[in-house]
N, C-alpha and C. Protein backbone atom coordinates (compact mmCIF):
# COMPACT_ATOMS: atom_id res chain seq x y z
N UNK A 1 0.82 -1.20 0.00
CA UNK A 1 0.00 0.00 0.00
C UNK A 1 0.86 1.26 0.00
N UNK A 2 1.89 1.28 0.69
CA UNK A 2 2.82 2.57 1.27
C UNK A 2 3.45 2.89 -0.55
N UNK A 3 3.90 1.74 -1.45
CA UNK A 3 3.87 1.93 -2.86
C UNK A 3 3.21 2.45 -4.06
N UNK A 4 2.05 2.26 -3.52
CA UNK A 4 1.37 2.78 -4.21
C UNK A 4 0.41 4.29 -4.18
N UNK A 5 0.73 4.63 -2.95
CA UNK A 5 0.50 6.05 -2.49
C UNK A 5 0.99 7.06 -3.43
N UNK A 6 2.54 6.67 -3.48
CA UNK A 6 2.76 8.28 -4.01
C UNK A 6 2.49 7.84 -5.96
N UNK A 7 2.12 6.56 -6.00
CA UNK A 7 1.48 6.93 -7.61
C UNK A 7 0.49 7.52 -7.50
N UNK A 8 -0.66 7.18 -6.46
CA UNK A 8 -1.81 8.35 -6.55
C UNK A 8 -1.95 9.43 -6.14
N UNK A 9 -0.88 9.71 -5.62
CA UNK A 9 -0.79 11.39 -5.46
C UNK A 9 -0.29 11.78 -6.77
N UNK A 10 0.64 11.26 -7.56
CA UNK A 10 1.23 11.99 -8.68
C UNK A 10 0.16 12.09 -9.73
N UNK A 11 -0.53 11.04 -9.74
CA UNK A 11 -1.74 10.37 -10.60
C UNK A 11 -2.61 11.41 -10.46
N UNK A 12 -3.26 11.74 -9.26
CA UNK A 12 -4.02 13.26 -8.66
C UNK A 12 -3.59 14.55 -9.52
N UNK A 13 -2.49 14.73 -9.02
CA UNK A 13 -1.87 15.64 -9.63
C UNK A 13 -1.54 16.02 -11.60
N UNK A 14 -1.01 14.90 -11.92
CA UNK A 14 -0.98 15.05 -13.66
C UNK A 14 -2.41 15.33 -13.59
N UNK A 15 -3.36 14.49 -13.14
CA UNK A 15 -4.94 14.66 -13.48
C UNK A 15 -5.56 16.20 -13.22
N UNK A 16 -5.46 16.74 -12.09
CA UNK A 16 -5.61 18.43 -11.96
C UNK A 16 -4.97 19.27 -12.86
N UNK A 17 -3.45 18.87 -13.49
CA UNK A 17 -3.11 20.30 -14.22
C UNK A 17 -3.39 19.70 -15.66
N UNK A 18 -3.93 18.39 -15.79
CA UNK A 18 -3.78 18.41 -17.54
C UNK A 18 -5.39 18.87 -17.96
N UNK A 19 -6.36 18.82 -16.65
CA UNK A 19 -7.65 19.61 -17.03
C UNK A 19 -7.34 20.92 -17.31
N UNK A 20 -6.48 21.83 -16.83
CA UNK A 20 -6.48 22.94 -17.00
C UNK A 20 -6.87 23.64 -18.51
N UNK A 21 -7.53 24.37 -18.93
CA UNK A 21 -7.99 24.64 -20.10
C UNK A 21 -6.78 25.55 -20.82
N UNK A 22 -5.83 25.19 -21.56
CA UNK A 22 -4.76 26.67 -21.63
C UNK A 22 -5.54 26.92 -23.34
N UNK A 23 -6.53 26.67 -24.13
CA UNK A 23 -6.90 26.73 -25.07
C UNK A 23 -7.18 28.13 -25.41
N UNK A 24 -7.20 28.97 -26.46
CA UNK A 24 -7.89 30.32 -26.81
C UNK A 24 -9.15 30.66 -26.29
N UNK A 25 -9.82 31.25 -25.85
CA UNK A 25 -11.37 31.72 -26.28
C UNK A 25 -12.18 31.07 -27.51
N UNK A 26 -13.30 31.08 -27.92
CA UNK A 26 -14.02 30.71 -28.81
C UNK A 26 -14.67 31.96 -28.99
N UNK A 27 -14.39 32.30 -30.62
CA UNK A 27 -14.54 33.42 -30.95
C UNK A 27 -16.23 34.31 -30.59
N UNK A 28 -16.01 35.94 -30.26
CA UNK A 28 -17.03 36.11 -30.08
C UNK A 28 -18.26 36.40 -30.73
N UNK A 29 -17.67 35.89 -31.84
CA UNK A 29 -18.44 36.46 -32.92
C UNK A 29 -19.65 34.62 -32.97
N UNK A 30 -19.15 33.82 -32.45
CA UNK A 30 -19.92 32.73 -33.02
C UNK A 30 -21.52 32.82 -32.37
N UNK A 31 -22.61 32.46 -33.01
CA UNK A 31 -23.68 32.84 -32.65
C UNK A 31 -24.35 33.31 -34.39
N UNK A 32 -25.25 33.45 -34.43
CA UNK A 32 -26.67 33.95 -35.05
C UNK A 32 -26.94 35.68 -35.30
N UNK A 33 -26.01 36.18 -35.81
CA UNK A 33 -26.12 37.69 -36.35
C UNK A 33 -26.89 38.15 -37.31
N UNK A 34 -27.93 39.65 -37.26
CA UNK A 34 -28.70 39.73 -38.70
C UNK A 34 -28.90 41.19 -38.63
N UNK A 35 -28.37 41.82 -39.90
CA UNK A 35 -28.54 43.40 -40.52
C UNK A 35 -29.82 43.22 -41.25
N UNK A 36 -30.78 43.98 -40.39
CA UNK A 36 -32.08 44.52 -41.28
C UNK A 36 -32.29 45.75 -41.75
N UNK A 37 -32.84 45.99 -42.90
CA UNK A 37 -33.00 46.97 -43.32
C UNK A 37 -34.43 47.28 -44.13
N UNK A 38 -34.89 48.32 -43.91
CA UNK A 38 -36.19 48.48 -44.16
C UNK A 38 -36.26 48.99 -45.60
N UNK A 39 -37.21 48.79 -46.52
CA UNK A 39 -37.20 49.71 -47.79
C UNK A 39 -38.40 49.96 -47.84
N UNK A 40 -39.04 51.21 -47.14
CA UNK A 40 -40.17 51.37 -47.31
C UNK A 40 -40.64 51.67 -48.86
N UNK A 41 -40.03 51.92 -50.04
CA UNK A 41 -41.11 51.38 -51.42
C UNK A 41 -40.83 50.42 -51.94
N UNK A 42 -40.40 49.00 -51.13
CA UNK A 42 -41.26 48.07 -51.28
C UNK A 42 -41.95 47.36 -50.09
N UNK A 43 -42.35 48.09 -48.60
CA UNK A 43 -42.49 47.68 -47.82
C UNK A 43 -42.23 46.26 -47.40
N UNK A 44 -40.88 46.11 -47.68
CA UNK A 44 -40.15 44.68 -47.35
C UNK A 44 -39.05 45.16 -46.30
N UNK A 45 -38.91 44.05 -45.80
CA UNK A 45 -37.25 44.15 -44.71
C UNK A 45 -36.16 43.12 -45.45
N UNK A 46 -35.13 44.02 -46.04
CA UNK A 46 -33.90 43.05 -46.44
C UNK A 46 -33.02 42.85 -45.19
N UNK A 47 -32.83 41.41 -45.17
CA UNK A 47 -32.10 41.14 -44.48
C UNK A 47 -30.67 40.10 -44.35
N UNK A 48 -29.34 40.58 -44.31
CA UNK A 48 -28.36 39.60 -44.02
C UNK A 48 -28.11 39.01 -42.74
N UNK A 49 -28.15 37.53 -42.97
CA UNK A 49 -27.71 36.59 -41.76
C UNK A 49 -26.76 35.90 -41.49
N UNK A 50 -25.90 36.32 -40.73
CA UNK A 50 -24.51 35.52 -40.44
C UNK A 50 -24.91 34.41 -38.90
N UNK A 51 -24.46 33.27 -39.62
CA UNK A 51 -24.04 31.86 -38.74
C UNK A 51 -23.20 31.64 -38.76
N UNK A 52 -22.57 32.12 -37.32
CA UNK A 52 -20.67 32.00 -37.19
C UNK A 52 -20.98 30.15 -36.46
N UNK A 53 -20.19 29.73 -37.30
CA UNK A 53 -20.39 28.38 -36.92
C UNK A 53 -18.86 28.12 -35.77
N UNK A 54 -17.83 28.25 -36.04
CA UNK A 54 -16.44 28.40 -35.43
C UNK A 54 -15.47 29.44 -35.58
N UNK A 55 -14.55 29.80 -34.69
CA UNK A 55 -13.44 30.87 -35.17
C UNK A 55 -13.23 30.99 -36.50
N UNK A 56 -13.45 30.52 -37.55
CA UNK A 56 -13.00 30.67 -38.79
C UNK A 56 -14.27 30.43 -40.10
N UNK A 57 -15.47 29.85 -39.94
CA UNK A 57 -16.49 29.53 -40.81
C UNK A 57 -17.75 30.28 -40.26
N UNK A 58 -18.40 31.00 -41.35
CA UNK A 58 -19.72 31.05 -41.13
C UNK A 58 -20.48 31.04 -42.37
N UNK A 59 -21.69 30.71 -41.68
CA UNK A 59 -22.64 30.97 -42.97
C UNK A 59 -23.60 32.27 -43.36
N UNK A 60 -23.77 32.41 -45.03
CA UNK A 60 -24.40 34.32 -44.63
C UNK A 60 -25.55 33.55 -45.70
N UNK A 61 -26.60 34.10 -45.59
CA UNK A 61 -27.98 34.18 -46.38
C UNK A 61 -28.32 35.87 -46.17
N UNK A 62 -28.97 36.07 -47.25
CA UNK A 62 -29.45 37.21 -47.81
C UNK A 62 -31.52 36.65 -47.65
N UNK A 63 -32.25 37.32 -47.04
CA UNK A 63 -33.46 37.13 -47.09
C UNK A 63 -34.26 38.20 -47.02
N UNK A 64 -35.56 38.32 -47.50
CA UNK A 64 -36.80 39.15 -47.40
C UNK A 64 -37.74 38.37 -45.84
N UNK A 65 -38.43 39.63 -45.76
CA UNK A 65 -39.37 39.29 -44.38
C UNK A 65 -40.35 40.75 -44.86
N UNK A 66 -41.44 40.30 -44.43
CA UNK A 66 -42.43 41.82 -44.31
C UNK A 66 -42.60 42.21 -43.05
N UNK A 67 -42.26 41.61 -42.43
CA UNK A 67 -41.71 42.15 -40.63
C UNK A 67 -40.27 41.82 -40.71
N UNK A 68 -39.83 43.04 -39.25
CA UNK A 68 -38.54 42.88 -39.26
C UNK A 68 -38.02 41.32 -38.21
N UNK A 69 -38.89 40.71 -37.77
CA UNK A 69 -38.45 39.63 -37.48
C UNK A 69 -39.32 38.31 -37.38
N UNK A 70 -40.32 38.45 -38.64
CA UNK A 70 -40.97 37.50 -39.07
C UNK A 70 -40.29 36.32 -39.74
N UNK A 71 -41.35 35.76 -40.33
CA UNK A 71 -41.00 34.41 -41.20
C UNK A 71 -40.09 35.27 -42.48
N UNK A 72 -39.30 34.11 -43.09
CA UNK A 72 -39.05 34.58 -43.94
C UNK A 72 -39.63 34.29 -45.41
N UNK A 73 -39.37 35.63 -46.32
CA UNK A 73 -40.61 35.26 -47.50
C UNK A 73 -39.47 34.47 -48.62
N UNK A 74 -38.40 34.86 -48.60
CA UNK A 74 -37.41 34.57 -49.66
C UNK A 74 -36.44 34.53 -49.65
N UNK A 75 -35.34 34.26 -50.50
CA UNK A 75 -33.89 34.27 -50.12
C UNK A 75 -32.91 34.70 -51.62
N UNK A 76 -32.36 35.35 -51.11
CA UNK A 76 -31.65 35.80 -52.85
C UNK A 76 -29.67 35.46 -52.43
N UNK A 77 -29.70 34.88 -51.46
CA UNK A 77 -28.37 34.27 -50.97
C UNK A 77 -27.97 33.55 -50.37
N UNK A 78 -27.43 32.28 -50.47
CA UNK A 78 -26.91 31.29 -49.17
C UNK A 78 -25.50 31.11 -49.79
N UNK A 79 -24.39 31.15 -48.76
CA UNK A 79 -23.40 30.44 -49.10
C UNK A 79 -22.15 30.40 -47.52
N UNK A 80 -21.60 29.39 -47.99
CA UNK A 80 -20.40 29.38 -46.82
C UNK A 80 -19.44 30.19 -46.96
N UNK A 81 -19.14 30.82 -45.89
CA UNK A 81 -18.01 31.62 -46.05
C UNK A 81 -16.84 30.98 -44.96
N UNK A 82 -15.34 32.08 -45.15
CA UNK A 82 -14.44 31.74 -44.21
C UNK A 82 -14.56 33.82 -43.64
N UNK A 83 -13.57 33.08 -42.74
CA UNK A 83 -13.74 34.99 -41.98
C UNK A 83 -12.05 34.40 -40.70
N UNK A 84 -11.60 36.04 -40.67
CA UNK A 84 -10.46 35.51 -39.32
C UNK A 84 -10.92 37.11 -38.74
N UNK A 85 -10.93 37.28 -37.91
CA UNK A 85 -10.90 38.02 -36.58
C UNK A 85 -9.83 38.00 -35.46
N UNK A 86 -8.77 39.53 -36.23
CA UNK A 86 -7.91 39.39 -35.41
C UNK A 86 -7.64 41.08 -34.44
N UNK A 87 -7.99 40.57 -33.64
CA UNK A 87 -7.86 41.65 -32.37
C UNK A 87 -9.25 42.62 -33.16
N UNK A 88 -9.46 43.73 -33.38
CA UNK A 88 -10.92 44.49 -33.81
C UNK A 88 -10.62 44.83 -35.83
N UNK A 89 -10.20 43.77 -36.07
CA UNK A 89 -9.92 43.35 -37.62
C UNK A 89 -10.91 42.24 -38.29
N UNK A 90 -11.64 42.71 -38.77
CA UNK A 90 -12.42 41.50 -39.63
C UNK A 90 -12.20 40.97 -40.91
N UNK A 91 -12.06 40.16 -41.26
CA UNK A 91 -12.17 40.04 -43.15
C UNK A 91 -12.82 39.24 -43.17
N UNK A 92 -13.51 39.05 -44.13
CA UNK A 92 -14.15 37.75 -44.79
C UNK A 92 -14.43 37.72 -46.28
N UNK A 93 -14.91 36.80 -46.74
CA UNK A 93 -14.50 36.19 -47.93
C UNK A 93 -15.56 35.01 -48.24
N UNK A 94 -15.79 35.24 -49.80
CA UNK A 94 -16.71 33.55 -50.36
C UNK A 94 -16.92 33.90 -51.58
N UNK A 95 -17.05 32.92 -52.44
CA UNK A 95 -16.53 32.99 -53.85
C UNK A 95 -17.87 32.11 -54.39
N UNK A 96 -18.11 31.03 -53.67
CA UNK A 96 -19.44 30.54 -54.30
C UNK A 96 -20.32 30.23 -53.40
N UNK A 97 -21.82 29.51 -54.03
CA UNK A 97 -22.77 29.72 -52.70
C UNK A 97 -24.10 29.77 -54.21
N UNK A 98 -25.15 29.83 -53.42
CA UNK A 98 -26.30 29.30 -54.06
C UNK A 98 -26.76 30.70 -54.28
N UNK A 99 -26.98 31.57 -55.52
CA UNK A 99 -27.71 32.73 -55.36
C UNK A 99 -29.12 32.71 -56.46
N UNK A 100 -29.49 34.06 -56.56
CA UNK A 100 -30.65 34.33 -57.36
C UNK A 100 -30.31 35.74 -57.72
N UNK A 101 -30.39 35.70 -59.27
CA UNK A 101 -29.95 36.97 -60.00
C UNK A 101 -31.30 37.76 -60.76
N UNK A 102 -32.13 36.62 -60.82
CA UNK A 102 -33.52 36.59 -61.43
C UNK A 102 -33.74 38.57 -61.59
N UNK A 103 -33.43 38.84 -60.35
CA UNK A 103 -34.47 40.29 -60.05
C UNK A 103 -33.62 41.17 -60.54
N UNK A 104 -32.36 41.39 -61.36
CA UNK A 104 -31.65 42.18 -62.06
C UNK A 104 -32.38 42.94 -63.03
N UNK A 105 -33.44 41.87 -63.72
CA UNK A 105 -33.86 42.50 -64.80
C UNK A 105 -35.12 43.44 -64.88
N UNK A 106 -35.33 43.37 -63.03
CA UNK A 106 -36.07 44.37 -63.22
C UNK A 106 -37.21 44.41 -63.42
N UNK A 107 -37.88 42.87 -63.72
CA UNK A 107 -38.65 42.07 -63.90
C UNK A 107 -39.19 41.09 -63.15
N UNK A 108 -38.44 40.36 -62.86
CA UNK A 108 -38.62 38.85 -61.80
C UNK A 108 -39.29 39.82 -59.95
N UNK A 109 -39.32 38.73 -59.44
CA UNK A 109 -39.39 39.06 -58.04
C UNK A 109 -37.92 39.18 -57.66
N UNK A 110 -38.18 40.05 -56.72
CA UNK A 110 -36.78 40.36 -55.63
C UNK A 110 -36.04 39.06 -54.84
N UNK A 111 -37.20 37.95 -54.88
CA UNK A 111 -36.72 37.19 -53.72
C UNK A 111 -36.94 35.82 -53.97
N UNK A 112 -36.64 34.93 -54.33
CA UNK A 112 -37.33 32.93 -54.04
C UNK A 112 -37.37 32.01 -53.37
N UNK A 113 -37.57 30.87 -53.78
CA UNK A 113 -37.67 29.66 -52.20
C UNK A 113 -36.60 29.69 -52.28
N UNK A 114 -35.93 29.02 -51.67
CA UNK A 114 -34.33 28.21 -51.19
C UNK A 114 -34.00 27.31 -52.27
N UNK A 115 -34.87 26.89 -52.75
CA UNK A 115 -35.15 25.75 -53.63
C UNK A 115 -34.64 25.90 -54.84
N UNK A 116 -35.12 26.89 -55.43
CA UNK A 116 -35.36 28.14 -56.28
C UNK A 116 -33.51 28.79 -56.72
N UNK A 117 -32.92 28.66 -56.10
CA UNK A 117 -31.70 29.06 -55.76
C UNK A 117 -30.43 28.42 -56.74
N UNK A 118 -29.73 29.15 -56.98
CA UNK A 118 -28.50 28.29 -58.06
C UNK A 118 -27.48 28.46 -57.88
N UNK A 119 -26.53 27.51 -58.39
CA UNK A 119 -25.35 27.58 -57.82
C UNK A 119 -24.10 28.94 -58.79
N UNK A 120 -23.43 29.19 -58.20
CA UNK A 120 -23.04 30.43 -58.61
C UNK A 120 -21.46 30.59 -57.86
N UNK A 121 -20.50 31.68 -59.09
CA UNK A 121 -19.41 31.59 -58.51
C UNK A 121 -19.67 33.75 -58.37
N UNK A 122 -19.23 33.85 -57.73
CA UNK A 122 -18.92 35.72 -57.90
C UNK A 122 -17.11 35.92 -57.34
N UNK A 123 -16.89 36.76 -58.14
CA UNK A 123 -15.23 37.23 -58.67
C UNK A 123 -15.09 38.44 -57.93
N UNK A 124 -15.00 38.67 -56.53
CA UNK A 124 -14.56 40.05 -55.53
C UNK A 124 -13.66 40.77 -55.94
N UNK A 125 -13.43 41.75 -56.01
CA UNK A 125 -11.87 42.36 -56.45
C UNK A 125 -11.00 42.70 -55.30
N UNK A 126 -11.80 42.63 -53.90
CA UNK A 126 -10.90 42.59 -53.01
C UNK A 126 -11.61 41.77 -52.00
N UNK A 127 -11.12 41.77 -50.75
CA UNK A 127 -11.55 40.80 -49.51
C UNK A 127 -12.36 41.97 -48.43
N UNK A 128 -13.70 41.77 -48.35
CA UNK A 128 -14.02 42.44 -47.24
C UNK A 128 -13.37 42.85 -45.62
N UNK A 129 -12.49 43.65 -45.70
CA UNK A 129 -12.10 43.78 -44.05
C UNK A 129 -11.88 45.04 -43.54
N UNK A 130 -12.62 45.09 -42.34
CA UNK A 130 -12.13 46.42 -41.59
C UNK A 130 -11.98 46.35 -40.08
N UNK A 131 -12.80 47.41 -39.72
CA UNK A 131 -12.74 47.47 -38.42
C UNK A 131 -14.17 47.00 -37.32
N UNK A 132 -13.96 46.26 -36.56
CA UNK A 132 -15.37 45.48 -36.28
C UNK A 132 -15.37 45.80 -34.42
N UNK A 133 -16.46 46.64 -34.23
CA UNK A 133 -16.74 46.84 -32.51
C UNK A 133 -17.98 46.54 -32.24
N UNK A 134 -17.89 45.84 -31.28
CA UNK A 134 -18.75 45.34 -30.26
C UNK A 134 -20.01 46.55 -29.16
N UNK A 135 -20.34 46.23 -28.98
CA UNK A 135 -21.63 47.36 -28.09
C UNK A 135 -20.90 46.49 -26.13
N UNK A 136 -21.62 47.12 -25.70
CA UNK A 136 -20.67 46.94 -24.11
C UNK A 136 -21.45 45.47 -24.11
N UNK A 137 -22.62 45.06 -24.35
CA UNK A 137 -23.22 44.09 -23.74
C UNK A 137 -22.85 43.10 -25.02
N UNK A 138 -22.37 43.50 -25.92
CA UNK A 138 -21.82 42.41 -27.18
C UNK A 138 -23.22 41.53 -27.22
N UNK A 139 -24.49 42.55 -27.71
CA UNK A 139 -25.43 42.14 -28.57
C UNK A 139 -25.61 42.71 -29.62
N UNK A 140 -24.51 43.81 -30.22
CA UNK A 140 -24.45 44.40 -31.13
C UNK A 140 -23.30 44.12 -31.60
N UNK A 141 -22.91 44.17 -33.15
CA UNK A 141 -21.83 44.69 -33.71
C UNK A 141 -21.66 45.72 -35.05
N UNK A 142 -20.73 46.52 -34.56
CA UNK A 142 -20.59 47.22 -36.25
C UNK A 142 -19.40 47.10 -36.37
N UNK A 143 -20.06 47.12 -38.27
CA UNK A 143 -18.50 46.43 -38.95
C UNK A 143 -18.33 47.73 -39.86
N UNK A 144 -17.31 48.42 -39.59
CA UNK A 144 -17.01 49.78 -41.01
C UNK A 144 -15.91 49.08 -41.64
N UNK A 145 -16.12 48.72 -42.89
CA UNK A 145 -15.31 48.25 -43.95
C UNK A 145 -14.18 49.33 -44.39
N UNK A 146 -12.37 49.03 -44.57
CA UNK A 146 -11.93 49.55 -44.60
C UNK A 146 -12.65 50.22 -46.54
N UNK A 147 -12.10 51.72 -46.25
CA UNK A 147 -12.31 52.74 -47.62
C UNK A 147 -11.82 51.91 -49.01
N UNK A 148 -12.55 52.29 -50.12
CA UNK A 148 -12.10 51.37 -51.67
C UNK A 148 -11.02 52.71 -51.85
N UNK A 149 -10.03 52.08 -52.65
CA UNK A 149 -8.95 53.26 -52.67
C UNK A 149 -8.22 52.51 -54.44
N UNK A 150 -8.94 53.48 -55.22
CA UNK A 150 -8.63 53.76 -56.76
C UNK A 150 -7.02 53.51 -56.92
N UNK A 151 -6.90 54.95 -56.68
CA UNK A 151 -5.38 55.71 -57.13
C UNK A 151 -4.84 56.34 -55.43
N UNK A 152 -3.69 55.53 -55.52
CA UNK A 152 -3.24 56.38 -54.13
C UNK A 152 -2.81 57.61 -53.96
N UNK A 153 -3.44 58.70 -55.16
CA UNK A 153 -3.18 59.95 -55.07
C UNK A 153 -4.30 60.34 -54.96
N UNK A 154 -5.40 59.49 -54.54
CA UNK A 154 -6.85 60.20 -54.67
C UNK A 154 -7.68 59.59 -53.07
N UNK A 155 -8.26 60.57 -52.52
CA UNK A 155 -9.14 59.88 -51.58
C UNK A 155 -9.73 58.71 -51.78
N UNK A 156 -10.28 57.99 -50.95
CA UNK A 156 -10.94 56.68 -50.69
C UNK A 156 -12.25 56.73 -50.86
N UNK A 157 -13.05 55.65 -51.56
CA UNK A 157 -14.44 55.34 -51.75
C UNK A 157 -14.68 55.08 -50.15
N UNK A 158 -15.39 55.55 -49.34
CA UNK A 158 -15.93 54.97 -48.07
C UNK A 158 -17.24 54.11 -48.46
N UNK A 159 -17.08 53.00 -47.50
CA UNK A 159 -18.46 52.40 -47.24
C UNK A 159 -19.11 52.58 -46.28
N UNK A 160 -20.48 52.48 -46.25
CA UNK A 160 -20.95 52.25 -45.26
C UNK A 160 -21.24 51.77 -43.99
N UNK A 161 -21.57 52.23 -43.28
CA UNK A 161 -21.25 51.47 -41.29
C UNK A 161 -22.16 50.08 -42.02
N UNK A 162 -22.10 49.14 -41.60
CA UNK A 162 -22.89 47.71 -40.89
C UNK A 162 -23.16 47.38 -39.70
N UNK A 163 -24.45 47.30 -39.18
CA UNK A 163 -24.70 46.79 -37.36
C UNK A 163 -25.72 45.66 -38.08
N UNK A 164 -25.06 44.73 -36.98
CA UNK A 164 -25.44 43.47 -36.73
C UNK A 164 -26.20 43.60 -35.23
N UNK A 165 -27.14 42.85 -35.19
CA UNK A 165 -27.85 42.41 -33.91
C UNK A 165 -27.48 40.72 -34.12
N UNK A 166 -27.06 40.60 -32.53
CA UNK A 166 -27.15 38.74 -32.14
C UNK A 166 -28.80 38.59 -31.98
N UNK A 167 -29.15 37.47 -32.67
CA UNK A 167 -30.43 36.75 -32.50
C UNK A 167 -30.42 35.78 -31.57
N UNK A 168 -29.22 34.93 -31.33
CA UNK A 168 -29.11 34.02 -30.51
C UNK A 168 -27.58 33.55 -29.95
């Protein structure tokens, strides 16, 4: 018995520090994000939805709703994306994904089933990234995309702010 003591103390011990978690955080972005936007002449709500699935994947759909947090009527986007988040730096990125172009012409409806949907490549000319802050209670985020910049002797195209609300 007196032999086998100090294996279970050591045994104790490896067992307490190898639980220790020394792993990163899990990013805070993972969760159920969605930018609505109202267009009152077509009394519809466009809306983008990000599903941060892990530090590095999410998924974005593009949808219609006639409430801002109703059912949804349609979808004119699904696809997987990648994204890295480093310190208040965002980029992300996706090249293919199921869309609907139908309503270009101006003609079609704005929006279709899921079903309805095709597969599709789109050619970015650059990678979405800027600067991405949090609200104190981090149920908000806005993302200001860094400026499009032509000629570096000429000011920058600015974009527009983005706020995200967490849904879940």
């Amino acid at each position: 018995m007196k032999k086998i003591f100090p294996f279970a103390i050591l045994a104790f011990i490896v067992t307490l520090f190898s639980c220790t978690d020394n792993e990163e955080p899990a990013s805070p972005l993972i969760g159920t994000w969605e930018k609505r936007q109202f267009v009152d002449s077509l009394d519809l709500w466009f809306v983008d939805v990000m599903e941060f699935k892990n530090d590095s994947i999410f998924d974005l759909s593009s949808i219609v709703r006639e409430t801002e947090t109703g059912p949804t009527l349609g979808y004119r986007l699904v696809t997987t994306s990648w994204y890295n988040l480093d310190g208040n730096t965002f980029t992300y990125y996706y090249s293919d994904g199921l869309f609907y172009f139908g309503h270009l012409d101006g003609k079609a409806p704005l929006y279709v089933p899921k079903s309805e949907l095709r597969p599709g490549v789109i050619d970015f000319f650059r990678k979405p990234e800027g600067v991405l802050t949090f609200s104190s209670d981090r149920r908000i985020f806005q993302f200001q995309p860094n400026c499009l910049v032509f000629n570096e002797d000429r000011d920058c195209l600015p974009f527009p702010l983005e706020e995200y609300i967490r849904v879940n």
